[in-house]
N, C-alpha and C. Protein backbone atom coordinates (compact mmCIF):
# COMPACT_ATOMS: atom_id res chain seq x y z
N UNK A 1 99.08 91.59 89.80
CA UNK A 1 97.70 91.33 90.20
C UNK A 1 96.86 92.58 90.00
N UNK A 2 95.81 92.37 89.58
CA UNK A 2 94.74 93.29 89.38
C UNK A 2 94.41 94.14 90.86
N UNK A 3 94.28 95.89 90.55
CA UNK A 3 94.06 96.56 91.57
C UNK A 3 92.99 97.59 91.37
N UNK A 4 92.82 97.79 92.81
CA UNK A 4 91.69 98.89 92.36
C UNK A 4 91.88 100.36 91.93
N UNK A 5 91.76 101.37 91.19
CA UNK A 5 92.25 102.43 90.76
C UNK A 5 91.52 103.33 90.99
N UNK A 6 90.01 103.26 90.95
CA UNK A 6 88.99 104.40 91.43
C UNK A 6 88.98 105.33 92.63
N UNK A 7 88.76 105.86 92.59
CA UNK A 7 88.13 106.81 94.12
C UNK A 7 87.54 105.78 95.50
N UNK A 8 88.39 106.05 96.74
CA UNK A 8 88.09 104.61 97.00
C UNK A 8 86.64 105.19 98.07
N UNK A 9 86.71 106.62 97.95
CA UNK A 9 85.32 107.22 98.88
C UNK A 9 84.30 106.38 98.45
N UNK A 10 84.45 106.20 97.25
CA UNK A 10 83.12 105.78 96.31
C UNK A 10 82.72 104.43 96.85
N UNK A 11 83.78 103.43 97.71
CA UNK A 11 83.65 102.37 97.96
C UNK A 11 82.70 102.25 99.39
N UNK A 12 83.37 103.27 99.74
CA UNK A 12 82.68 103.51 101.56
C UNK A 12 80.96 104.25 101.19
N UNK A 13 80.81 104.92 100.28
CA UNK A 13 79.23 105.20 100.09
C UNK A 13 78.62 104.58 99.55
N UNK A 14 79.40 103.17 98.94
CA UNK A 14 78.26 102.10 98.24
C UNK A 14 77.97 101.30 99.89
N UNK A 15 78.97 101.62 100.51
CA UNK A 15 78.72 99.84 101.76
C UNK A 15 78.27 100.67 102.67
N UNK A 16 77.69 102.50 102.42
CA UNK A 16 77.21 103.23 103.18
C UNK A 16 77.87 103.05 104.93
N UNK A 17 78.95 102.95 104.84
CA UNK A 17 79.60 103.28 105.86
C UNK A 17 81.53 103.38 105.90
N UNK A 18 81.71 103.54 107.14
CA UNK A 18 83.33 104.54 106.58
C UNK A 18 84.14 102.88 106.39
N UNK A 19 84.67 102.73 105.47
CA UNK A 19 85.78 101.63 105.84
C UNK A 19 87.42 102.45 106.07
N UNK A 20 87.46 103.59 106.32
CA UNK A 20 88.68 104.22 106.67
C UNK A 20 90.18 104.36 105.40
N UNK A 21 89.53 103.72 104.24
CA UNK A 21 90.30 103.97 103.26
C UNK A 21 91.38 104.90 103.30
N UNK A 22 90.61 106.39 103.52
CA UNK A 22 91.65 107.30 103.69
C UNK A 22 92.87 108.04 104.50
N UNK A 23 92.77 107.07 105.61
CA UNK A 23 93.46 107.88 106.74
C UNK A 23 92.53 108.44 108.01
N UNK A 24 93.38 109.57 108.04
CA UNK A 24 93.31 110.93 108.80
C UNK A 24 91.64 111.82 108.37
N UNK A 25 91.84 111.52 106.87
CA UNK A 25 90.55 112.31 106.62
C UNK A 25 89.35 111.55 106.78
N UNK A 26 89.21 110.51 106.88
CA UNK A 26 88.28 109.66 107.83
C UNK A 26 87.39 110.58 108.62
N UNK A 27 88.33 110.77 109.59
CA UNK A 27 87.91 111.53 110.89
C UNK A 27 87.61 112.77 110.89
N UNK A 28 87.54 113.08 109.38
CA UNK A 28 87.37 114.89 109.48
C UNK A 28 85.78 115.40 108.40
N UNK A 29 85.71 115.87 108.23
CA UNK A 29 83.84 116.84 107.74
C UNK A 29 84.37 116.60 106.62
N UNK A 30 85.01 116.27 105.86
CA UNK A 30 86.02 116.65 103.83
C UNK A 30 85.31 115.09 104.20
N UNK A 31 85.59 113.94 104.95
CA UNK A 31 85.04 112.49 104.66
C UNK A 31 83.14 112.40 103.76
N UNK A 32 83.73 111.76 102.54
CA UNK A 32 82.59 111.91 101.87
C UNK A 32 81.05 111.25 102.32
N UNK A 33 81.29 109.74 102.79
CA UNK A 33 80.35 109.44 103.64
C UNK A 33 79.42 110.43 104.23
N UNK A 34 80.11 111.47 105.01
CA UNK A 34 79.18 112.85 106.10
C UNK A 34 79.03 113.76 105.30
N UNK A 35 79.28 113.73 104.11
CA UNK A 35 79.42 114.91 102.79
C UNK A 35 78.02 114.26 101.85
N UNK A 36 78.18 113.04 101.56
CA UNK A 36 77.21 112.64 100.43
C UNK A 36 76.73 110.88 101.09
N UNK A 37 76.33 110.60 101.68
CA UNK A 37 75.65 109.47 102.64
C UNK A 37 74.92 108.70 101.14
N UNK A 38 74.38 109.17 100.47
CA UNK A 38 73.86 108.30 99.58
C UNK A 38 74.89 107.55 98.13
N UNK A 39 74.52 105.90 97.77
CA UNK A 39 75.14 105.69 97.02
C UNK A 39 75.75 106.67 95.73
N UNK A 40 76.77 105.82 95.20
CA UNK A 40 77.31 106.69 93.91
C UNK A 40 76.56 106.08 92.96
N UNK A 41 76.81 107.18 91.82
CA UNK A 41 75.55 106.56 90.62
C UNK A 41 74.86 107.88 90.45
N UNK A 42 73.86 107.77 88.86
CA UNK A 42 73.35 109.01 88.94
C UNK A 42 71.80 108.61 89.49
N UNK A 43 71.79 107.30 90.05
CA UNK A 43 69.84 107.01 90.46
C UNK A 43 70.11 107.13 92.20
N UNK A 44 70.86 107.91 92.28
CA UNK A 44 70.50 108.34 94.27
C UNK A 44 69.90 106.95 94.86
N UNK A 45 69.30 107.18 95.94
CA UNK A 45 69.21 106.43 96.72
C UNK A 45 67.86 105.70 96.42
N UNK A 46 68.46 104.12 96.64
CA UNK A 46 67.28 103.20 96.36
C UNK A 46 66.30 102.74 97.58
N UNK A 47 65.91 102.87 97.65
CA UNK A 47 64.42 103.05 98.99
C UNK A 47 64.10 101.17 99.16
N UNK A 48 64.25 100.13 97.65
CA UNK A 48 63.74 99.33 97.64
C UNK A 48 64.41 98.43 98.96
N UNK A 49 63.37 97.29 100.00
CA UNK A 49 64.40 96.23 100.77
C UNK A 49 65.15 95.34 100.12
N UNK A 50 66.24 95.52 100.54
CA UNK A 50 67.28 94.86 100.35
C UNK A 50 67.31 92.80 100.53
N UNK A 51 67.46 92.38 99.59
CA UNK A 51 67.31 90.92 99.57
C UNK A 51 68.51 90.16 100.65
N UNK A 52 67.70 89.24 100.95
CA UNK A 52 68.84 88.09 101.76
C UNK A 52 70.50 87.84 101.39
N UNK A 53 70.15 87.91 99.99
CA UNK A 53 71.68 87.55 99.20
C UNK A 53 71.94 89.13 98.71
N UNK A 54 71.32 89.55 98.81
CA UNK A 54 72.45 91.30 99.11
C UNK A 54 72.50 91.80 100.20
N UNK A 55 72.28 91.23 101.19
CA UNK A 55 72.54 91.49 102.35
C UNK A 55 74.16 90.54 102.79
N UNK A 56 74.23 89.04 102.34
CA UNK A 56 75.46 88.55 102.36
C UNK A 56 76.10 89.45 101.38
N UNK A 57 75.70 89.67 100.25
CA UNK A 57 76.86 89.71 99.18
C UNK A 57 77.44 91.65 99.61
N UNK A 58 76.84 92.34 100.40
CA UNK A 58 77.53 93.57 101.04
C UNK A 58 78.12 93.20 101.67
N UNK A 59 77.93 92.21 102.65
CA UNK A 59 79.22 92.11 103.98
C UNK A 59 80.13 91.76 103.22
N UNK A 60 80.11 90.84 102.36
CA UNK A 60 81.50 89.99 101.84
C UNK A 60 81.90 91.02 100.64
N UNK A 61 81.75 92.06 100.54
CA UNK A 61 81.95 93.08 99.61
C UNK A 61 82.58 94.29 100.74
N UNK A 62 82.05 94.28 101.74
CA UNK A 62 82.73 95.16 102.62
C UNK A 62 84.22 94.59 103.13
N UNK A 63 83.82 93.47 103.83
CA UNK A 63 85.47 92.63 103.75
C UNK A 63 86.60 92.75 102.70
N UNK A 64 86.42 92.59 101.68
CA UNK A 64 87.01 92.55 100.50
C UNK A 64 87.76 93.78 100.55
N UNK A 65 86.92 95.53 100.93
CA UNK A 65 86.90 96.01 100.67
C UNK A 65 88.08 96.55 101.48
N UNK A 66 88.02 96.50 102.96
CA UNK A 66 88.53 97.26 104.47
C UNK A 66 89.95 96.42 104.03
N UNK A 67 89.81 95.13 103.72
CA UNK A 67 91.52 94.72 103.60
C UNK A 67 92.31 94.99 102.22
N UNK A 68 91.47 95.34 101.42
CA UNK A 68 91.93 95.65 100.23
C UNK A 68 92.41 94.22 99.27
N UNK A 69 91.43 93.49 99.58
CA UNK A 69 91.86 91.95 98.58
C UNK A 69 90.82 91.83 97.87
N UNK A 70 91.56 91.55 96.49
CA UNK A 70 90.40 91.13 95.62
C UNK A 70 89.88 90.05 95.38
N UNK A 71 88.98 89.34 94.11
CA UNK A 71 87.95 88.64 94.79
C UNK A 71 88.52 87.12 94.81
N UNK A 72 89.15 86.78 93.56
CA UNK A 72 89.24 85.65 93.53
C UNK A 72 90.39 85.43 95.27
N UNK A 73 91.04 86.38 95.29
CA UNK A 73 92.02 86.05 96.47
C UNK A 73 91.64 86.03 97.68
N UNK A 74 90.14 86.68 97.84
CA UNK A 74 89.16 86.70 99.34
C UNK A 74 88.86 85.26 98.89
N UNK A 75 88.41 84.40 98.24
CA UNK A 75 87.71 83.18 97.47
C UNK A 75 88.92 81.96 98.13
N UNK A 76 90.19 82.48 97.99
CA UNK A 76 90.67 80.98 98.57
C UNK A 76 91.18 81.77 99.80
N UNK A 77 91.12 82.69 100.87
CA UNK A 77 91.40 83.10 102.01
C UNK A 77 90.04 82.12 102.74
N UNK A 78 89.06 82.68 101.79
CA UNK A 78 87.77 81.42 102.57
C UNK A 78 87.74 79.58 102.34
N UNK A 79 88.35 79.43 101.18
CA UNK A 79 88.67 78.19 100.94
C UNK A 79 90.01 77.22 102.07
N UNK A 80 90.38 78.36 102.43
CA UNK A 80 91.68 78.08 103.84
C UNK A 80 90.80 78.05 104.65
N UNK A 81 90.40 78.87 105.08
CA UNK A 81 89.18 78.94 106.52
C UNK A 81 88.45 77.97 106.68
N UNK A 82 88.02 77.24 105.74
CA UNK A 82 87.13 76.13 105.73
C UNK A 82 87.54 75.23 105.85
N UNK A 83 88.57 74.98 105.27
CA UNK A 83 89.71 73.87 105.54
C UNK A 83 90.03 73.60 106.89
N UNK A 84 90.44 74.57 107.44
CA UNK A 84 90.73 74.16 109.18
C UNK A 84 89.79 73.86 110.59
N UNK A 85 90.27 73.87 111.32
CA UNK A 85 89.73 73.08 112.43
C UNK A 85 88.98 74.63 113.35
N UNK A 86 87.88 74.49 113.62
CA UNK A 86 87.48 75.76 113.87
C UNK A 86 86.27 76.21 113.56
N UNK A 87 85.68 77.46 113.57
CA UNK A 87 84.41 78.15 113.37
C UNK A 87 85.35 79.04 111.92
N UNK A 88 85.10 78.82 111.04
CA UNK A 88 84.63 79.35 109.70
C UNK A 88 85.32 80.45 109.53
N UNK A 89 84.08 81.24 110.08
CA UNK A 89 84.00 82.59 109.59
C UNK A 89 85.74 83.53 110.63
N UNK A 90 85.30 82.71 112.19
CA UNK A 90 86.98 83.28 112.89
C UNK A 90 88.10 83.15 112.17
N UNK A 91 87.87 81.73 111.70
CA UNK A 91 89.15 81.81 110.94
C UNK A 91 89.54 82.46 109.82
N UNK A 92 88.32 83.09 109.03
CA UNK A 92 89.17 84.14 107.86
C UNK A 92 89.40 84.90 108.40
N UNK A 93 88.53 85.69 109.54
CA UNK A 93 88.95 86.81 109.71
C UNK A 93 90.42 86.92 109.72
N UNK A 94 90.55 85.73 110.67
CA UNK A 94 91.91 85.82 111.76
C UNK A 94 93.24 85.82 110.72
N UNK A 95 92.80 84.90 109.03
CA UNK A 95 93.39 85.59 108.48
C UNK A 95 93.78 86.64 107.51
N UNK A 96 92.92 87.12 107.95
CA UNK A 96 92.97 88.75 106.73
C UNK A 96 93.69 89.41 107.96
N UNK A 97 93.73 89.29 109.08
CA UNK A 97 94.44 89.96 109.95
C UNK A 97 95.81 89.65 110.60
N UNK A 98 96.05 89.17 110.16
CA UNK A 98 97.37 88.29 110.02
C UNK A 98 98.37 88.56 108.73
N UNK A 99 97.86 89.26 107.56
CA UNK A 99 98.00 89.79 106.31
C UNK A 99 99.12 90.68 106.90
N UNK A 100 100.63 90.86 106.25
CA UNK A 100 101.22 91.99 106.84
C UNK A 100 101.10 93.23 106.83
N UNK A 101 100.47 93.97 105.60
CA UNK A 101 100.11 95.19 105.41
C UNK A 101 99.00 95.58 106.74
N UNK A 102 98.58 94.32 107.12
CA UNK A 102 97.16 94.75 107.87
C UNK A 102 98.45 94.98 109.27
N UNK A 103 98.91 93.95 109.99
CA UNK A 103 100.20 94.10 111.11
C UNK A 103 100.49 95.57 111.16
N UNK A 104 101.18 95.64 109.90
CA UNK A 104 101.70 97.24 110.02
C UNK A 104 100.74 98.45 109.99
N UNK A 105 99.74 98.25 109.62
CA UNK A 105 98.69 99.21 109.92
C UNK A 105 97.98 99.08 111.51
N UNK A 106 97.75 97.80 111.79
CA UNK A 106 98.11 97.64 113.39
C UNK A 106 98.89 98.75 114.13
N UNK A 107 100.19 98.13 113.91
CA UNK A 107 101.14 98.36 114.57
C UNK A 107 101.13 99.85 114.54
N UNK A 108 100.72 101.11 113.81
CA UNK A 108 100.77 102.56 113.66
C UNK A 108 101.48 102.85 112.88
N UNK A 109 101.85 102.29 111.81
CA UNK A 109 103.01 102.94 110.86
C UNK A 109 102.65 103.41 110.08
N UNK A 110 100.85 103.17 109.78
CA UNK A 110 100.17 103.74 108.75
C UNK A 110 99.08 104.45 109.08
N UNK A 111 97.80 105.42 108.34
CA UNK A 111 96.93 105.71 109.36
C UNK A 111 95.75 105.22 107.67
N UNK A 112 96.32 104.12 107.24
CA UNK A 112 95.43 103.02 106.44
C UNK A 112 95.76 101.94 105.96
N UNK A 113 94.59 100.77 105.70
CA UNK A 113 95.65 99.41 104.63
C UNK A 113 96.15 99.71 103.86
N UNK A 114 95.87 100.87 102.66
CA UNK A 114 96.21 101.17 101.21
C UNK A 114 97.42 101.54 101.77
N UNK A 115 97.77 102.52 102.42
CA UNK A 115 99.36 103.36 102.76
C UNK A 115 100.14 102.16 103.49
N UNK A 116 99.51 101.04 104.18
CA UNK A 116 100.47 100.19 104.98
C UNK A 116 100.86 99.28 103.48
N UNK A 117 99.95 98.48 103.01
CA UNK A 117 100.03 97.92 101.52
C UNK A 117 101.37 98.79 100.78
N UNK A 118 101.51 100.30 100.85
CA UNK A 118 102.10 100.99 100.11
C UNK A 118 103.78 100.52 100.46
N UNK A 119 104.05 100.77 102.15
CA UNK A 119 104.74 100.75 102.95
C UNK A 119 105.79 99.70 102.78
N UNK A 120 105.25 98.66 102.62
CA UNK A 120 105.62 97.07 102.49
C UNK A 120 106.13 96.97 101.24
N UNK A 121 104.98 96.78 100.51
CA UNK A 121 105.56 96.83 98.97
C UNK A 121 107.07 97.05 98.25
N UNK A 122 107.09 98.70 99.13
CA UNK A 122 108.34 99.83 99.06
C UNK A 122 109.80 98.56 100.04
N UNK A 123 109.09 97.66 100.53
CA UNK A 123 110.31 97.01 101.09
C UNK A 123 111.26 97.89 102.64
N UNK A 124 110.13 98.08 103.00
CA UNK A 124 110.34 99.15 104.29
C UNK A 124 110.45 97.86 105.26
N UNK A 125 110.07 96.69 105.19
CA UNK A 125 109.65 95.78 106.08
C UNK A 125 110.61 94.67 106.31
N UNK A 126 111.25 94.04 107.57
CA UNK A 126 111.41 92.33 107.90
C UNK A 126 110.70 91.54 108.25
N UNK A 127 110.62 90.40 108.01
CA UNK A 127 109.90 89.68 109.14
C UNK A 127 111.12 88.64 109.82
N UNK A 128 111.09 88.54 111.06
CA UNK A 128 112.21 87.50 111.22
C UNK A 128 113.28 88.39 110.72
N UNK A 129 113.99 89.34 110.44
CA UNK A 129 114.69 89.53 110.06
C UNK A 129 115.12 89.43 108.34
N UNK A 130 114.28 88.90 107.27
CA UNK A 130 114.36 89.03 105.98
C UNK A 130 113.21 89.93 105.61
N UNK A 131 113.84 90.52 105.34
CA UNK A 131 113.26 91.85 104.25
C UNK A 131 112.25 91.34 103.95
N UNK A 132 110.63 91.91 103.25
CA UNK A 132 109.73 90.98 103.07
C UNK A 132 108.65 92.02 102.28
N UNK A 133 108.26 92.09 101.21
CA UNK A 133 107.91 93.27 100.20
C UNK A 133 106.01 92.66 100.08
N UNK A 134 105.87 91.29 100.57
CA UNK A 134 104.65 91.11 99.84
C UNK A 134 103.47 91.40 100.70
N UNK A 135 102.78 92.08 100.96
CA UNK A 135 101.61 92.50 101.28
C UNK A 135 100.97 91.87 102.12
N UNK A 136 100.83 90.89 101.25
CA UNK A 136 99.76 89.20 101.53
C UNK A 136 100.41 88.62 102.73
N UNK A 137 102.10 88.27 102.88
CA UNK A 137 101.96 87.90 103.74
C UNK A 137 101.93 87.21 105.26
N UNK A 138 101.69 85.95 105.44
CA UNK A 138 100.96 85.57 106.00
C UNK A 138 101.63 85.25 107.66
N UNK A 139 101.49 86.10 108.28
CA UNK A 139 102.35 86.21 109.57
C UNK A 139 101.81 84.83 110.74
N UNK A 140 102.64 84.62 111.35
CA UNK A 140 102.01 83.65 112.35
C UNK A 140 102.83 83.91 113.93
N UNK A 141 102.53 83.09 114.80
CA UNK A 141 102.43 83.56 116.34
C UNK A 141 104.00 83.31 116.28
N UNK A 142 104.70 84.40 116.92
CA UNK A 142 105.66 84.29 117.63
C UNK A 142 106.61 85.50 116.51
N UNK A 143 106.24 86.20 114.85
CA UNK A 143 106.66 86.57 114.06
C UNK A 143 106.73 87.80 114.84
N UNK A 144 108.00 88.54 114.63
CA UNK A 144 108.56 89.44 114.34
C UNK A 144 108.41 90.32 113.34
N UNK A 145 108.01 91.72 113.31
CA UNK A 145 107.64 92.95 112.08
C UNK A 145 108.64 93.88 112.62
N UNK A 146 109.37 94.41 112.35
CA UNK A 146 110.59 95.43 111.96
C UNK A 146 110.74 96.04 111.14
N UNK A 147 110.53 97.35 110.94
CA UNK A 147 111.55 98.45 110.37
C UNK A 147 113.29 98.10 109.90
N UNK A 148 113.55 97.81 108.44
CA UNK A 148 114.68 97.55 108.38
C UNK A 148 115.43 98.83 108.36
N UNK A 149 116.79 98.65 108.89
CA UNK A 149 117.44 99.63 109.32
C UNK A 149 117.72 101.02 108.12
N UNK A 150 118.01 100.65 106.79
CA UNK A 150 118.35 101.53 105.97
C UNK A 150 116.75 102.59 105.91
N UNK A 151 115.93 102.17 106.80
CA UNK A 151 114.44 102.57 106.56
C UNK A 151 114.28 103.56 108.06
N UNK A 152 114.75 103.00 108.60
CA UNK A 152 114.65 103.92 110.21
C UNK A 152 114.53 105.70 110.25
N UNK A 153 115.61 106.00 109.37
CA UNK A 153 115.93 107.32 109.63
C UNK A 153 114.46 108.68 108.81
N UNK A 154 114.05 107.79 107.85
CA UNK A 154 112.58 108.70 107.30
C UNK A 154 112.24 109.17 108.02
N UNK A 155 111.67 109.93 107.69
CA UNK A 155 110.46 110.73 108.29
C UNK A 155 109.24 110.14 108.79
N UNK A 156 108.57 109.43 108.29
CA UNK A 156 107.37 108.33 108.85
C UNK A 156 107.51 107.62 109.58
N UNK A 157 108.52 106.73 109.95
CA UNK A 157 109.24 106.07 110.81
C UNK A 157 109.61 106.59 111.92
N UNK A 158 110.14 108.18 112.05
CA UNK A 158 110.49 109.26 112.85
C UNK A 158 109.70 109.81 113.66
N UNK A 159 108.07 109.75 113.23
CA UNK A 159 106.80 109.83 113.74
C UNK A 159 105.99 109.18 113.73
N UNK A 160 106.29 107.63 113.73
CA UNK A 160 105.49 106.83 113.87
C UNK A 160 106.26 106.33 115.49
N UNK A 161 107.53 106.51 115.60
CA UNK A 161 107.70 106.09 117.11
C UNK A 161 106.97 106.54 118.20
N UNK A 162 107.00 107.64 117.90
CA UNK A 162 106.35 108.45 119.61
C UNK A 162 104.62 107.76 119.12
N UNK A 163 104.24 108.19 118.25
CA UNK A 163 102.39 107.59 117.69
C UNK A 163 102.30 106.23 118.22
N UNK A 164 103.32 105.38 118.02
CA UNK A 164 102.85 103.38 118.07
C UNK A 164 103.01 103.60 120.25
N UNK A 165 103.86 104.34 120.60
CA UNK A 165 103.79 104.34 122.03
C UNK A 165 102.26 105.28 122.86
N UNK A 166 102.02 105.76 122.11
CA UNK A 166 100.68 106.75 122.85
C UNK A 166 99.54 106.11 122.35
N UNK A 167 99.16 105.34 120.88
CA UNK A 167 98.12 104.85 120.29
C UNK A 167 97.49 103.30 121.19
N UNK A 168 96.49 103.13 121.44
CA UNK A 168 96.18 101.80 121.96
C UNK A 168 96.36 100.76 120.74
N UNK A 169 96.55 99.25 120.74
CA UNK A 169 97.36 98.65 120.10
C UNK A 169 96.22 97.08 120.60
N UNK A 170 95.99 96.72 119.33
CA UNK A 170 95.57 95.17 119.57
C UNK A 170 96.25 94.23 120.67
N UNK A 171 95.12 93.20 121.40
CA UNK A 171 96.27 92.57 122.44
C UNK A 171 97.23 91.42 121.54
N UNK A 172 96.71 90.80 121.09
CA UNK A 172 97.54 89.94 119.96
C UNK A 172 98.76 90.73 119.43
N UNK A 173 99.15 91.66 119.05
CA UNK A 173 100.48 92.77 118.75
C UNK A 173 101.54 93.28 120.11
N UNK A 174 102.08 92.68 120.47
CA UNK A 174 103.66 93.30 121.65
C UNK A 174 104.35 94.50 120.79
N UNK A 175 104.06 95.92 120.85
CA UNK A 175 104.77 96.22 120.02
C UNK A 175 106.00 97.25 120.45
N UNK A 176 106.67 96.92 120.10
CA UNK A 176 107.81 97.69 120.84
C UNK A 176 108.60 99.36 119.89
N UNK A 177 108.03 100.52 120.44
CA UNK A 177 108.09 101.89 119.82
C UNK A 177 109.63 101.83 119.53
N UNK A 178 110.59 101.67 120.48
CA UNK A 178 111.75 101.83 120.77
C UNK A 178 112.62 101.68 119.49
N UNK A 179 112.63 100.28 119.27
CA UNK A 179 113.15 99.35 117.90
C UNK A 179 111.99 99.57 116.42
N UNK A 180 111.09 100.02 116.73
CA UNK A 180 110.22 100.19 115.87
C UNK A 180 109.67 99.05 115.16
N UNK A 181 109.29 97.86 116.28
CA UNK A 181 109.16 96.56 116.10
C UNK A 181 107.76 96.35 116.39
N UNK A 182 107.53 94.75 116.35
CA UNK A 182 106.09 94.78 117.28
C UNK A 182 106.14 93.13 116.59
N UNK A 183 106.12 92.08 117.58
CA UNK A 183 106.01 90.63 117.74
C UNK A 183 104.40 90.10 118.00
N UNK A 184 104.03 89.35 116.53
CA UNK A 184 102.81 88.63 116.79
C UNK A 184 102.67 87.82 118.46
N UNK A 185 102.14 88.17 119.24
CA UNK A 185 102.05 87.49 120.68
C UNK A 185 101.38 86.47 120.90
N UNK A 186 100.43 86.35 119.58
CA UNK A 186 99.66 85.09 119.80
C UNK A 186 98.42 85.25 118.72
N UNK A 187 97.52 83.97 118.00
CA UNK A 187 96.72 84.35 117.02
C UNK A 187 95.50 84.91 118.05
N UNK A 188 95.25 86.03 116.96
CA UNK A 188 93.60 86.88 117.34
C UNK A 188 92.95 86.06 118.06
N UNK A 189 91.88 86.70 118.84
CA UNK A 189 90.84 85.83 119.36
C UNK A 189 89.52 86.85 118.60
N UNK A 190 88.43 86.02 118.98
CA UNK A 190 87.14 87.33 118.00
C UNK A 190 87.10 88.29 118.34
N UNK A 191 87.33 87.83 120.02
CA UNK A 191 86.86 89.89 120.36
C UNK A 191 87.77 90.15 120.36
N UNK A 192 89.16 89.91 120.16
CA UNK A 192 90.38 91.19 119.69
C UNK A 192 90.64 91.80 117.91
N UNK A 193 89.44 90.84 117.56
CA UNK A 193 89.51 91.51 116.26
C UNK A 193 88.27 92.15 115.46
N UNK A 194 88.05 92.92 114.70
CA UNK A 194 87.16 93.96 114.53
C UNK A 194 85.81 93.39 114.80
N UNK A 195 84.52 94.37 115.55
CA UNK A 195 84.06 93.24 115.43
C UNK A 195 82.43 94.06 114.98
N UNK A 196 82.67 95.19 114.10
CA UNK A 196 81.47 95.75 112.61
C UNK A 196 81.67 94.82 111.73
N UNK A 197 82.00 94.06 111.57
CA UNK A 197 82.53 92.97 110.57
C UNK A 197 81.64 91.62 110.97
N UNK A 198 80.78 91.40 110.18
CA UNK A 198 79.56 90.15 110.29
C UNK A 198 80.25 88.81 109.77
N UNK A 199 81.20 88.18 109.94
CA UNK A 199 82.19 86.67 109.11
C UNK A 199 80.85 85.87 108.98
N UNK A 200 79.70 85.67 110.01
CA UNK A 200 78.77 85.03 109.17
C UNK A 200 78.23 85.14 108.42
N UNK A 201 77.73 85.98 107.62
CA UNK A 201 77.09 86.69 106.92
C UNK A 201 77.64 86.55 105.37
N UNK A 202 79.19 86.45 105.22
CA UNK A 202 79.89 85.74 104.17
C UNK A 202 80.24 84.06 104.20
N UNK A 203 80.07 83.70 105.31
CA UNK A 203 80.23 81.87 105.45
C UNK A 203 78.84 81.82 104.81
N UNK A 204 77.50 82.77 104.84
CA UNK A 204 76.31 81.92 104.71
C UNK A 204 76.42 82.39 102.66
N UNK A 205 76.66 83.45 102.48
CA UNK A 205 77.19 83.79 101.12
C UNK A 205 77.68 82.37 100.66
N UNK A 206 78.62 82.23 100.76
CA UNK A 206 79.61 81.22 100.21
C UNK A 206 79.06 79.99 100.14
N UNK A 207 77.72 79.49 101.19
CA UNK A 207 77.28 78.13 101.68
C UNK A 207 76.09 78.32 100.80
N UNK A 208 75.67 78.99 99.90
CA UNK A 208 74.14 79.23 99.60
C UNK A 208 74.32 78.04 98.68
């Protein structure tokens, strides 16, 4: 599947705000956002107001962006959402957050999606107990995320125990430092899940 390869700072100064791409350096003065606030490009900053449908088409460009899915695959994450029984826009969220790379970035094993995405991939992961490499997915209530054992002894794993016990932790996530586990407890509700994130704003995108 097609990925993104660029500079991903460049992504957080087009949607002019941090989507945390990087980690750790997020939080530090080197974060380009607090370095260069204006878009990338050589025409600086555009002064003009911003239209109705670029006002949807940023949020749903920021989404895209914070989970790291591309477009056609955000396209049927919303085509599911719509499908079910529910308010719309909760339900994508609920599942882009439900995504395992996103779990394990939850859970503290990462200090981003791209490095949790990385994590998984590498086959660091169970669910239920089978090994489980794909990114995407799609966890549900009562699932189990584990550290498989030949994976325990790293170094990241080694300091991600004491981190997942001191870090505050979504209520939907039980996560247990000990085993280096952490059991879906139940699906998201809105306010346990991010909530700079406008889901209407891409339902009205999608409905135009």
């Amino acid at each position: 599947m097609a990925r993104y390869h660029d500079s991903v700072c460049r992504l957080c100064r087009r949607e002019g705000t941090k989507l945390f791409l990087k980690g750790t350096r997020c939080y530090t003065k080197k974060c380009s956002v607090e370095r260069r606030p204006s878009p990338p490009g050589q025409h600086g900053v555009r002064r003009r107001k911003m239209s109705d449908f670029g006002t949807h088409l940023r949020e749903k460009q920021k989404f895209r962006r914070v989970y790291s899915v591309m477009e056609r695959q955000f396209k049927d994450y919303f085509a599911i959402a719509r499908s079910r029984p529910g308010v719309t826009g909760e339900n994508l969220l609920r599942l882009l957050e439900l995504r395992l790379d996103n779990a394990v970035y939850r859970m503290g094993f990462a200090t981003s999606r791209p490095m949790a995405r990385q994590l998984v991939g590498h086959g660091h992961f169970a669910v239920n107990g089978v090994p489980t490499d794909i990114p995407s997915y799609q966890l549900r209530a009562g699932d189990r995320v584990e550290v498989v054992e030949s994976s325990r002894s790293l170094e990241p794993f080694k300091n991600a125990r004491s981190q997942m016990g001191a870090a505050p932790r979504p209520e939907w996530l039980a996560v247990d430092p000990e085993h280096l586990s952490a059991t879906i407890a139940a699906l998201p509700r809105r306010d346990q899940m991010p909530l700079e994130l406008n889901e209407q704003l891409v339902v009205e995108y999608y409905s135009r």
